[in-house]
PDB file of N, CA and C in Angstrom:
ATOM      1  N   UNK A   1       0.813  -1.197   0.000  1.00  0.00           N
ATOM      2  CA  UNK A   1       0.000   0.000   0.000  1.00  0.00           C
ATOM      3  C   UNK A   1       0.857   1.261   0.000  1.00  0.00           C
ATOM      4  N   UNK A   2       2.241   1.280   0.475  1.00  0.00           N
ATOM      5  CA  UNK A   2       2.956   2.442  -0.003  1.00  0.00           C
ATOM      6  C   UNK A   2       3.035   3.177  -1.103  1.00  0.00           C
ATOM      7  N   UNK A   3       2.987   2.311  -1.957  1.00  0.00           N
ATOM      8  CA  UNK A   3       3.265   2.742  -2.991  1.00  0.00           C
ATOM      9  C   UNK A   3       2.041   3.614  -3.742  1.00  0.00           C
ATOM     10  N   UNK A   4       1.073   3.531  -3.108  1.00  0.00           N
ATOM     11  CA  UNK A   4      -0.084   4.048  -3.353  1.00  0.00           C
ATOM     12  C   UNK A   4      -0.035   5.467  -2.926  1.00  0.00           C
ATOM     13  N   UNK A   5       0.529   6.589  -1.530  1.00  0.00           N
ATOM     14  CA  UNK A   5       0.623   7.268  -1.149  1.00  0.00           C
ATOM     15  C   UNK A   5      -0.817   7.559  -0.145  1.00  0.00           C
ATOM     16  N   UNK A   6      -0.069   8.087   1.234  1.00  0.00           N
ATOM     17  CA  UNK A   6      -0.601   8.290   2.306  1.00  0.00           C
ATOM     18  C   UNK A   6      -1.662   9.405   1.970  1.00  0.00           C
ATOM     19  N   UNK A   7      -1.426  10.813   1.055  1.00  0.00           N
ATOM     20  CA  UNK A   7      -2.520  11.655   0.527  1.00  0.00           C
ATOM     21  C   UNK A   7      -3.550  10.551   0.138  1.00  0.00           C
ATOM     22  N   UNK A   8      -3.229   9.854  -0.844  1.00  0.00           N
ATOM     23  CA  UNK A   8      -4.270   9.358  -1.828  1.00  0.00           C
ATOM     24  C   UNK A   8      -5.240   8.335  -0.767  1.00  0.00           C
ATOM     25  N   UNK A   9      -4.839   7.532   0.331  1.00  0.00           N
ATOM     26  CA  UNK A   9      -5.839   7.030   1.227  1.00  0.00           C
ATOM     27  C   UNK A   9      -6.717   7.731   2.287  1.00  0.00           C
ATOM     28  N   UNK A  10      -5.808   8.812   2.627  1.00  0.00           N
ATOM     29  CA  UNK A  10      -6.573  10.021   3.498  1.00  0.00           C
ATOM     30  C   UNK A  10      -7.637  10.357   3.022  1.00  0.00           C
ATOM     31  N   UNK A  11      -7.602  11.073   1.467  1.00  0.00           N
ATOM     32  CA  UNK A  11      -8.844  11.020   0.630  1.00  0.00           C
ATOM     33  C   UNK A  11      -9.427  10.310   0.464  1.00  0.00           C
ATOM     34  N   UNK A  12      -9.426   9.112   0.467  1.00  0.00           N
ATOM     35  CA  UNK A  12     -10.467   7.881  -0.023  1.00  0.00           C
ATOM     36  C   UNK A  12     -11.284   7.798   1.289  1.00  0.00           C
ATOM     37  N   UNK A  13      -9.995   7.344   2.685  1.00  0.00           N
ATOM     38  CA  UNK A  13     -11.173   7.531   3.185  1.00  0.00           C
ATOM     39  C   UNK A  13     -11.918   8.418   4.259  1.00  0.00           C
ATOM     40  N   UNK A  14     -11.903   9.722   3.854  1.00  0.00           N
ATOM     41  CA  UNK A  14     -12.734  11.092   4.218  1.00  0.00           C
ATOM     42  C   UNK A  14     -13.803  10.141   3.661  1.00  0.00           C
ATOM     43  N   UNK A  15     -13.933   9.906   2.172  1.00  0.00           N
ATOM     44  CA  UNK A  15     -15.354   9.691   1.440  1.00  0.00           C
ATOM     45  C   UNK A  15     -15.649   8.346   1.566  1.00  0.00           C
ATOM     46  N   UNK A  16     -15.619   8.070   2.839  1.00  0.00           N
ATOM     47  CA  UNK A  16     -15.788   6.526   3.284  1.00  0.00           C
ATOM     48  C   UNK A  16     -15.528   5.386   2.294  1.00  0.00           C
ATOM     49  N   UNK A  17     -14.749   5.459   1.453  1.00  0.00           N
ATOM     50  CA  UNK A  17     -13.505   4.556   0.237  1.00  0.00           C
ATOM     51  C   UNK A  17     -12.530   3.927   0.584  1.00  0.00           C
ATOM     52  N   UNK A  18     -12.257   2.768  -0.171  1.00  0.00           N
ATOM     53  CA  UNK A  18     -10.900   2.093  -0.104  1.00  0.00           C
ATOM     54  C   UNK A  18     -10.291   2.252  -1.134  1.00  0.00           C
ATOM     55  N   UNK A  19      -8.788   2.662  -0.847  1.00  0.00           N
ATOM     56  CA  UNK A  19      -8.306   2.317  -1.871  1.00  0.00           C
ATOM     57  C   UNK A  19      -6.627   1.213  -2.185  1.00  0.00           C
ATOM     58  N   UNK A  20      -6.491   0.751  -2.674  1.00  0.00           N
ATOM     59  CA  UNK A  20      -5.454  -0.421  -3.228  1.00  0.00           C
ATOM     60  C   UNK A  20      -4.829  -0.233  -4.634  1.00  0.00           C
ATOM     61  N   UNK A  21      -3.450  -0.669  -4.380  1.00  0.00           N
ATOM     62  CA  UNK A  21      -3.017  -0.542  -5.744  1.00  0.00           C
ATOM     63  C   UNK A  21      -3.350  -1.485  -6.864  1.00  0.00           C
ATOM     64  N   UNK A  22      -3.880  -2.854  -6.326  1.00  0.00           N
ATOM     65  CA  UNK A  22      -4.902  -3.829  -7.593  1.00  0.00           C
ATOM     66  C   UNK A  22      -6.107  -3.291  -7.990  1.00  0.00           C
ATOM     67  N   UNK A  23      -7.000  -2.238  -6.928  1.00  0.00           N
ATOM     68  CA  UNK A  23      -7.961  -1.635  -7.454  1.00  0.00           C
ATOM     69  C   UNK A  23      -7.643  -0.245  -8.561  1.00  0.00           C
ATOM     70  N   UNK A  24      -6.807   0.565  -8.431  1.00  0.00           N
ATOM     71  CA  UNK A  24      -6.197   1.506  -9.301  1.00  0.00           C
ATOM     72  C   UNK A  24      -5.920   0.725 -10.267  1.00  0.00           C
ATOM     73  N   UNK A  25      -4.894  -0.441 -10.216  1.00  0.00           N
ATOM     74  CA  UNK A  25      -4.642  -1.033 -11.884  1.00  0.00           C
ATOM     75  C   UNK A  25      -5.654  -1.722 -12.458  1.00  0.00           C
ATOM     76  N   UNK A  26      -6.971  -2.355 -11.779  1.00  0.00           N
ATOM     77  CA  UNK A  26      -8.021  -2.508 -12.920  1.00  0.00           C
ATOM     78  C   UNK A  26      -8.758  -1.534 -12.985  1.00  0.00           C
ATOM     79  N   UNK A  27      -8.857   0.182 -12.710  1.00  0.00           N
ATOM     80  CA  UNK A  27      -9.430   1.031 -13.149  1.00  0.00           C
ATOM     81  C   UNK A  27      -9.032   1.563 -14.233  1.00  0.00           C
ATOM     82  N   UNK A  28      -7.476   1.504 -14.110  1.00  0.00           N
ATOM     83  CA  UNK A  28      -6.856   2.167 -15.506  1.00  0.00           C
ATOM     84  C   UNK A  28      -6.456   1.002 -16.466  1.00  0.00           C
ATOM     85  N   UNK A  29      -6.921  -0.300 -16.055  1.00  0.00           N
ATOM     86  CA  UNK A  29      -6.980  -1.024 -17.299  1.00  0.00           C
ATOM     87  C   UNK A  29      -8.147  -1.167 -18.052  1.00  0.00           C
ATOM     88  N   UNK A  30      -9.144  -0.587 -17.532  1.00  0.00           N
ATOM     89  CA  UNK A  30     -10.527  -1.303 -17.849  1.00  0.00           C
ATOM     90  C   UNK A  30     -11.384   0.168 -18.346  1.00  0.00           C
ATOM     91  N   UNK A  31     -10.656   0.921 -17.918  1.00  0.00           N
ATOM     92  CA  UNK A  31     -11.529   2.498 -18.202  1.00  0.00           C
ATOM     93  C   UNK A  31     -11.943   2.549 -19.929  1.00  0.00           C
ATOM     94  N   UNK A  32     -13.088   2.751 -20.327  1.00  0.00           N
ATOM     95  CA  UNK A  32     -13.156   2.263 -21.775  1.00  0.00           C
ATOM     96  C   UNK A  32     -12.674   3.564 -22.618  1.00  0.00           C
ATOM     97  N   UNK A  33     -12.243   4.923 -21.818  1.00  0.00           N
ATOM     98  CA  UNK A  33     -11.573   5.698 -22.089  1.00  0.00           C
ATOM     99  C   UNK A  33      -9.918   5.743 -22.504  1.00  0.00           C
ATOM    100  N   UNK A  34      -9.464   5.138 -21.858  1.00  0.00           N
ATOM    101  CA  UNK A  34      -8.086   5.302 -21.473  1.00  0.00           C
ATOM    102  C   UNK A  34      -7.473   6.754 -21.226  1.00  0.00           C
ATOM    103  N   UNK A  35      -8.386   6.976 -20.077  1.00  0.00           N
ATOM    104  CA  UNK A  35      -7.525   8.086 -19.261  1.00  0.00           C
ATOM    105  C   UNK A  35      -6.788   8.408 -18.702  1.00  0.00           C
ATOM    106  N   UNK A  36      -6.026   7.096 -17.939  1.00  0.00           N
ATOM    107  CA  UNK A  36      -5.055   7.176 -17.095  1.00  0.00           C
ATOM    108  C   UNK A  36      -3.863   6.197 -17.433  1.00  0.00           C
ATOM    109  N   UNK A  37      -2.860   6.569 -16.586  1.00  0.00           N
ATOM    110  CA  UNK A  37      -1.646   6.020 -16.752  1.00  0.00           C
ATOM    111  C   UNK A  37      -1.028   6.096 -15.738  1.00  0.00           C
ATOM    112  N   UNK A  38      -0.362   4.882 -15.432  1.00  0.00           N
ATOM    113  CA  UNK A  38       0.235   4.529 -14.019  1.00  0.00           C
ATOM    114  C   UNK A  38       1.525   4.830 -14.387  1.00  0.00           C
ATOM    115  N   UNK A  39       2.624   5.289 -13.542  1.00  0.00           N
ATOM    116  CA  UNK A  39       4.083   5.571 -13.678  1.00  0.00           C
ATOM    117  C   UNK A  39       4.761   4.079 -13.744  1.00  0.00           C
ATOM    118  N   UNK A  40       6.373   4.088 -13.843  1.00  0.00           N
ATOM    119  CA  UNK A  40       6.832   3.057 -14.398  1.00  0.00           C
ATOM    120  C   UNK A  40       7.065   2.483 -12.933  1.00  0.00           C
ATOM    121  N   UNK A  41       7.813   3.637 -12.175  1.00  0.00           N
ATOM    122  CA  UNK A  41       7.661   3.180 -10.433  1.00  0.00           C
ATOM    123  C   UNK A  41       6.596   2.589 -10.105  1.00  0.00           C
ATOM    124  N   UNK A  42       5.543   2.481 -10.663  1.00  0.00           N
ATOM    125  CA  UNK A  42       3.698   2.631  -9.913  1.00  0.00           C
ATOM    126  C   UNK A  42       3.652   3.329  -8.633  1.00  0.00           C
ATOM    127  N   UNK A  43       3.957   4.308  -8.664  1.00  0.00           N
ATOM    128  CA  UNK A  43       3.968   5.281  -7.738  1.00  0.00           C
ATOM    129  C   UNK A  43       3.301   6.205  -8.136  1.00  0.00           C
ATOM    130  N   UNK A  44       2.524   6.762  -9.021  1.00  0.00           N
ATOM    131  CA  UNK A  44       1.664   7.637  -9.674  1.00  0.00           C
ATOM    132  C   UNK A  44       0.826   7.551 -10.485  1.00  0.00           C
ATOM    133  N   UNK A  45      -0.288   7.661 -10.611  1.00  0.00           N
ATOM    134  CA  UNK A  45      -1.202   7.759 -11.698  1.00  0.00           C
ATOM    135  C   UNK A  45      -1.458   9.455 -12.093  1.00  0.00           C
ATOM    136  N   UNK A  46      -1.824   9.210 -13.638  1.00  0.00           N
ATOM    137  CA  UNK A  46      -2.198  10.428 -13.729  1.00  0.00           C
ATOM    138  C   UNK A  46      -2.861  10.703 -15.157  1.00  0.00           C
ATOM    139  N   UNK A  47      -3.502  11.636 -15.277  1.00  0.00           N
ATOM    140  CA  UNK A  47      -4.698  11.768 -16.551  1.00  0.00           C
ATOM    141  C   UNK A  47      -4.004  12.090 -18.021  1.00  0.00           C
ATOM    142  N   UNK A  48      -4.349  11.129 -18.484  1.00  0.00           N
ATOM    143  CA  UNK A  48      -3.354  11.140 -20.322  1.00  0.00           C
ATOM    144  C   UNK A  48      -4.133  12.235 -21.532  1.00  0.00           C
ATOM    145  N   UNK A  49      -5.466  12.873 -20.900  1.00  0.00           N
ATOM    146  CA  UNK A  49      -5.737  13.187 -21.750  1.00  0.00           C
ATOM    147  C   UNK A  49      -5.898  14.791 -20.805  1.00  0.00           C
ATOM    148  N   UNK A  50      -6.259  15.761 -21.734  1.00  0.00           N
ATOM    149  CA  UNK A  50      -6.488  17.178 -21.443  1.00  0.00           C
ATOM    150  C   UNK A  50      -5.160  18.204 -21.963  1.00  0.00           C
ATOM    151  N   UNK A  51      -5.229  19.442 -21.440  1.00  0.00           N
ATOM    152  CA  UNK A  51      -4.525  19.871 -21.656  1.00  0.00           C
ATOM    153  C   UNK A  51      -4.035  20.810 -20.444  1.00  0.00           C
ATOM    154  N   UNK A  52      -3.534  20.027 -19.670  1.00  0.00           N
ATOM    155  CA  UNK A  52      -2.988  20.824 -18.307  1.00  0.00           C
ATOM    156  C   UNK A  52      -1.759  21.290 -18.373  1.00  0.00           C
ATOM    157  N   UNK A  53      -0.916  21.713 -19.615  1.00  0.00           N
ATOM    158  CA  UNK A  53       0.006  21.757 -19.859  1.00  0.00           C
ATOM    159  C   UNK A  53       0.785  23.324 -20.500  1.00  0.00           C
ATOM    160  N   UNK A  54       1.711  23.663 -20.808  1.00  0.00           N
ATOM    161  CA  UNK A  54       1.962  25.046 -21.428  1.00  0.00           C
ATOM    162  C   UNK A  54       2.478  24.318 -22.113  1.00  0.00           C
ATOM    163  N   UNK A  55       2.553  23.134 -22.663  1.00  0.00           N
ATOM    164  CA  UNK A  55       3.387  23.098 -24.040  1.00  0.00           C
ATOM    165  C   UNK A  55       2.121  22.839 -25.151  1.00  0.00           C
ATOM    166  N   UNK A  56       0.824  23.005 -24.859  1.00  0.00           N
ATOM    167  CA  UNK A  56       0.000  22.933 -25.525  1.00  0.00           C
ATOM    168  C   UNK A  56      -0.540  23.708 -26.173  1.00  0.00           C
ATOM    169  N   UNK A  57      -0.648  24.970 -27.367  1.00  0.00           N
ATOM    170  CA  UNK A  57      -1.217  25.779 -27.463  1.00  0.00           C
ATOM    171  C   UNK A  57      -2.589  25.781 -28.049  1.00  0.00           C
ATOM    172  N   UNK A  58      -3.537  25.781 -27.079  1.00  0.00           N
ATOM    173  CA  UNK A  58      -4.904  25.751 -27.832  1.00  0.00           C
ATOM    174  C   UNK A  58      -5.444  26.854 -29.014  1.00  0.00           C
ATOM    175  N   UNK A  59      -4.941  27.831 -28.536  1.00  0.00           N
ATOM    176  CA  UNK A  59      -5.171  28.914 -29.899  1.00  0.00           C
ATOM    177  C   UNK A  59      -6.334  29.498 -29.714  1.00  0.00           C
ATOM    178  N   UNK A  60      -7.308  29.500 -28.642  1.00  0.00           N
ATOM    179  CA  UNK A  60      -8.311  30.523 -28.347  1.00  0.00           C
ATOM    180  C   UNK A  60      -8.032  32.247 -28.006  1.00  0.00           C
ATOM    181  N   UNK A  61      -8.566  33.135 -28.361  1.00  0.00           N
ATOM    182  CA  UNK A  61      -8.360  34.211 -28.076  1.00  0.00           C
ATOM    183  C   UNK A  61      -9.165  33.987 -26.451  1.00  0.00           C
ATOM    184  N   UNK A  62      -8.811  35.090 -25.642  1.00  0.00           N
ATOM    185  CA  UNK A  62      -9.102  34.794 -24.455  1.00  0.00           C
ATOM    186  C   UNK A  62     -10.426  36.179 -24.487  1.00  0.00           C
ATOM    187  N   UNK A  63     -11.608  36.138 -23.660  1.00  0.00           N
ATOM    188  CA  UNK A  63     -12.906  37.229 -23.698  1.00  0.00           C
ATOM    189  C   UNK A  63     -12.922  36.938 -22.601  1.00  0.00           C
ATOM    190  N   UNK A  64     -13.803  37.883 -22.283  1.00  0.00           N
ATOM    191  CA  UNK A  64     -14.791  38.181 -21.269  1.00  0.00           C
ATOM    192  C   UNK A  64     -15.948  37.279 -21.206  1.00  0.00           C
ATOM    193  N   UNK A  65     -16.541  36.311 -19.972  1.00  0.00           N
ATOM    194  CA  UNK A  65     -16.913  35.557 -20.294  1.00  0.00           C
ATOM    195  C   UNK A  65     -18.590  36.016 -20.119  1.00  0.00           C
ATOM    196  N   UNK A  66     -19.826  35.289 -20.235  1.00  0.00           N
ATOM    197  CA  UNK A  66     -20.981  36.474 -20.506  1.00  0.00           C
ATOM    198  C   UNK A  66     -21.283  36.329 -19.139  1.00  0.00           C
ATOM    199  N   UNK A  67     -22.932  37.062 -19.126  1.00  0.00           N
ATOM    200  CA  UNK A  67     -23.073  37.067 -17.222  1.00  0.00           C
ATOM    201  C   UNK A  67     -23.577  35.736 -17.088  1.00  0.00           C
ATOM    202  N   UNK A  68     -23.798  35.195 -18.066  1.00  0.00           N
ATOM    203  CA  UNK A  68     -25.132  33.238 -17.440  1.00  0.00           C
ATOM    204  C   UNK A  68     -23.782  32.651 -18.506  1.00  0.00           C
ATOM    205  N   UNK A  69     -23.049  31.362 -18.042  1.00  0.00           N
ATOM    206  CA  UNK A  69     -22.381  30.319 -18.724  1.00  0.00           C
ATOM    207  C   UNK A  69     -23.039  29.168 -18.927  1.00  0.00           C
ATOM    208  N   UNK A  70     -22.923  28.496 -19.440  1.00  0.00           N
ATOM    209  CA  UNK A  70     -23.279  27.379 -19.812  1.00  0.00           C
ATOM    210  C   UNK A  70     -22.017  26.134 -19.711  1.00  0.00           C
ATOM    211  N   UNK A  71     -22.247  25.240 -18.915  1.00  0.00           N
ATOM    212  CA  UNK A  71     -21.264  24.028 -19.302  1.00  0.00           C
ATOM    213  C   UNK A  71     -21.506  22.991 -20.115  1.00  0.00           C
ATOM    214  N   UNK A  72     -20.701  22.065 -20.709  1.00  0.00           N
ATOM    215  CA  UNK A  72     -21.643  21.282 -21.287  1.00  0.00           C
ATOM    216  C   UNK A  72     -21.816  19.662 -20.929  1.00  0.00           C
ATOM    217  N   UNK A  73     -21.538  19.800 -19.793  1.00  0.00           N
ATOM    218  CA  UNK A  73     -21.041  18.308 -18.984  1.00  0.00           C
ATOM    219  C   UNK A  73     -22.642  17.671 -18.802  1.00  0.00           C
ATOM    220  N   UNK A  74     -22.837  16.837 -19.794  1.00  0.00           N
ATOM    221  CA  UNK A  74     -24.419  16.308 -19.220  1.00  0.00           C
ATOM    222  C   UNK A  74     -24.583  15.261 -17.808  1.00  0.00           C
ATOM    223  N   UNK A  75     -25.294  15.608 -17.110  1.00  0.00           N
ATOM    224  CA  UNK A  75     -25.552  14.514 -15.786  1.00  0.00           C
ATOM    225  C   UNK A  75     -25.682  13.277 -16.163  1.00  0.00           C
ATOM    226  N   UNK A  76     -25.672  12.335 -15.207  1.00  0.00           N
ATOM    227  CA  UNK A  76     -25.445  10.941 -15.367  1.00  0.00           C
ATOM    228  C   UNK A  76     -26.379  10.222 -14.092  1.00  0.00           C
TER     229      UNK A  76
END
Protein backbone atom coordinates (compact mmCIF):
# COMPACT_ATOMS: atom_id res chain seq x y z
CA UNK A 1 0.00 0.00 0.00
CA UNK A 2 2.96 2.44 0.00
CA UNK A 3 3.27 2.74 -2.99
CA UNK A 4 -0.08 4.05 -3.35
CA UNK A 5 0.62 7.27 -1.15
CA UNK A 6 -0.60 8.29 2.31
CA UNK A 7 -2.52 11.65 0.53
CA UNK A 8 -4.27 9.36 -1.83
CA UNK A 9 -5.84 7.03 1.23
CA UNK A 10 -6.57 10.02 3.50
CA UNK A 11 -8.84 11.02 0.63
CA UNK A 12 -10.47 7.88 -0.02
CA UNK A 13 -11.17 7.53 3.18
CA UNK A 14 -12.73 11.09 4.22
CA UNK A 15 -15.35 9.69 1.44
CA UNK A 16 -15.79 6.53 3.28
CA UNK A 17 -13.51 4.56 0.24
CA UNK A 18 -10.90 2.09 -0.10
CA UNK A 19 -8.31 2.32 -1.87
CA UNK A 20 -5.45 -0.42 -3.23
CA UNK A 21 -3.02 -0.54 -5.74
CA UNK A 22 -4.90 -3.83 -7.59
CA UNK A 23 -7.96 -1.64 -7.45
CA UNK A 24 -6.20 1.51 -9.30
CA UNK A 25 -4.64 -1.03 -11.88
CA UNK A 26 -8.02 -2.51 -12.92
CA UNK A 27 -9.43 1.03 -13.15
CA UNK A 28 -6.86 2.17 -15.51
CA UNK A 29 -6.98 -1.02 -17.30
CA UNK A 30 -10.53 -1.30 -17.85
CA UNK A 31 -11.53 2.50 -18.20
CA UNK A 32 -13.16 2.26 -21.78
CA UNK A 33 -11.57 5.70 -22.09
CA UNK A 34 -8.09 5.30 -21.47
CA UNK A 35 -7.52 8.09 -19.26
CA UNK A 36 -5.05 7.18 -17.09
CA UNK A 37 -1.65 6.02 -16.75
CA UNK A 38 0.23 4.53 -14.02
CA UNK A 39 4.08 5.57 -13.68
CA UNK A 40 6.83 3.06 -14.40
CA UNK A 41 7.66 3.18 -10.43
CA UNK A 42 3.70 2.63 -9.91
CA UNK A 43 3.97 5.28 -7.74
CA UNK A 44 1.66 7.64 -9.67
CA UNK A 45 -1.20 7.76 -11.70
CA UNK A 46 -2.20 10.43 -13.73
CA UNK A 47 -4.70 11.77 -16.55
CA UNK A 48 -3.35 11.14 -20.32
CA UNK A 49 -5.74 13.19 -21.75
CA UNK A 50 -6.49 17.18 -21.44
CA UNK A 51 -4.52 19.87 -21.66
CA UNK A 52 -2.99 20.82 -18.31
CA UNK A 53 0.01 21.76 -19.86
CA UNK A 54 1.96 25.05 -21.43
CA UNK A 55 3.39 23.10 -24.04
CA UNK A 56 0.00 22.93 -25.52
CA UNK A 57 -1.22 25.78 -27.46
CA UNK A 58 -4.90 25.75 -27.83
CA UNK A 59 -5.17 28.91 -29.90
CA UNK A 60 -8.31 30.52 -28.35
CA UNK A 61 -8.36 34.21 -28.08
CA UNK A 62 -9.10 34.79 -24.46
CA UNK A 63 -12.91 37.23 -23.70
CA UNK A 64 -14.79 38.18 -21.27
CA UNK A 65 -16.91 35.56 -20.29
CA UNK A 66 -20.98 36.47 -20.51
CA UNK A 67 -23.07 37.07 -17.22
CA UNK A 68 -25.13 33.24 -17.44
CA UNK A 69 -22.38 30.32 -18.72
CA UNK A 70 -23.28 27.38 -19.81
CA UNK A 71 -21.26 24.03 -19.30
CA UNK A 72 -21.64 21.28 -21.29
CA UNK A 73 -21.04 18.31 -18.98
CA UNK A 74 -24.42 16.31 -19.22
CA UNK A 75 -25.55 14.51 -15.79
CA UNK A 76 -25.45 10.94 -15.37
Amino acid sequence: MQRLGRNGQRCAAKHGKRLSHPLIEQIVATNDKKRFAISEDQKRIRAVQGHSTQLVDIGYQEKIPPAILYHGTATR
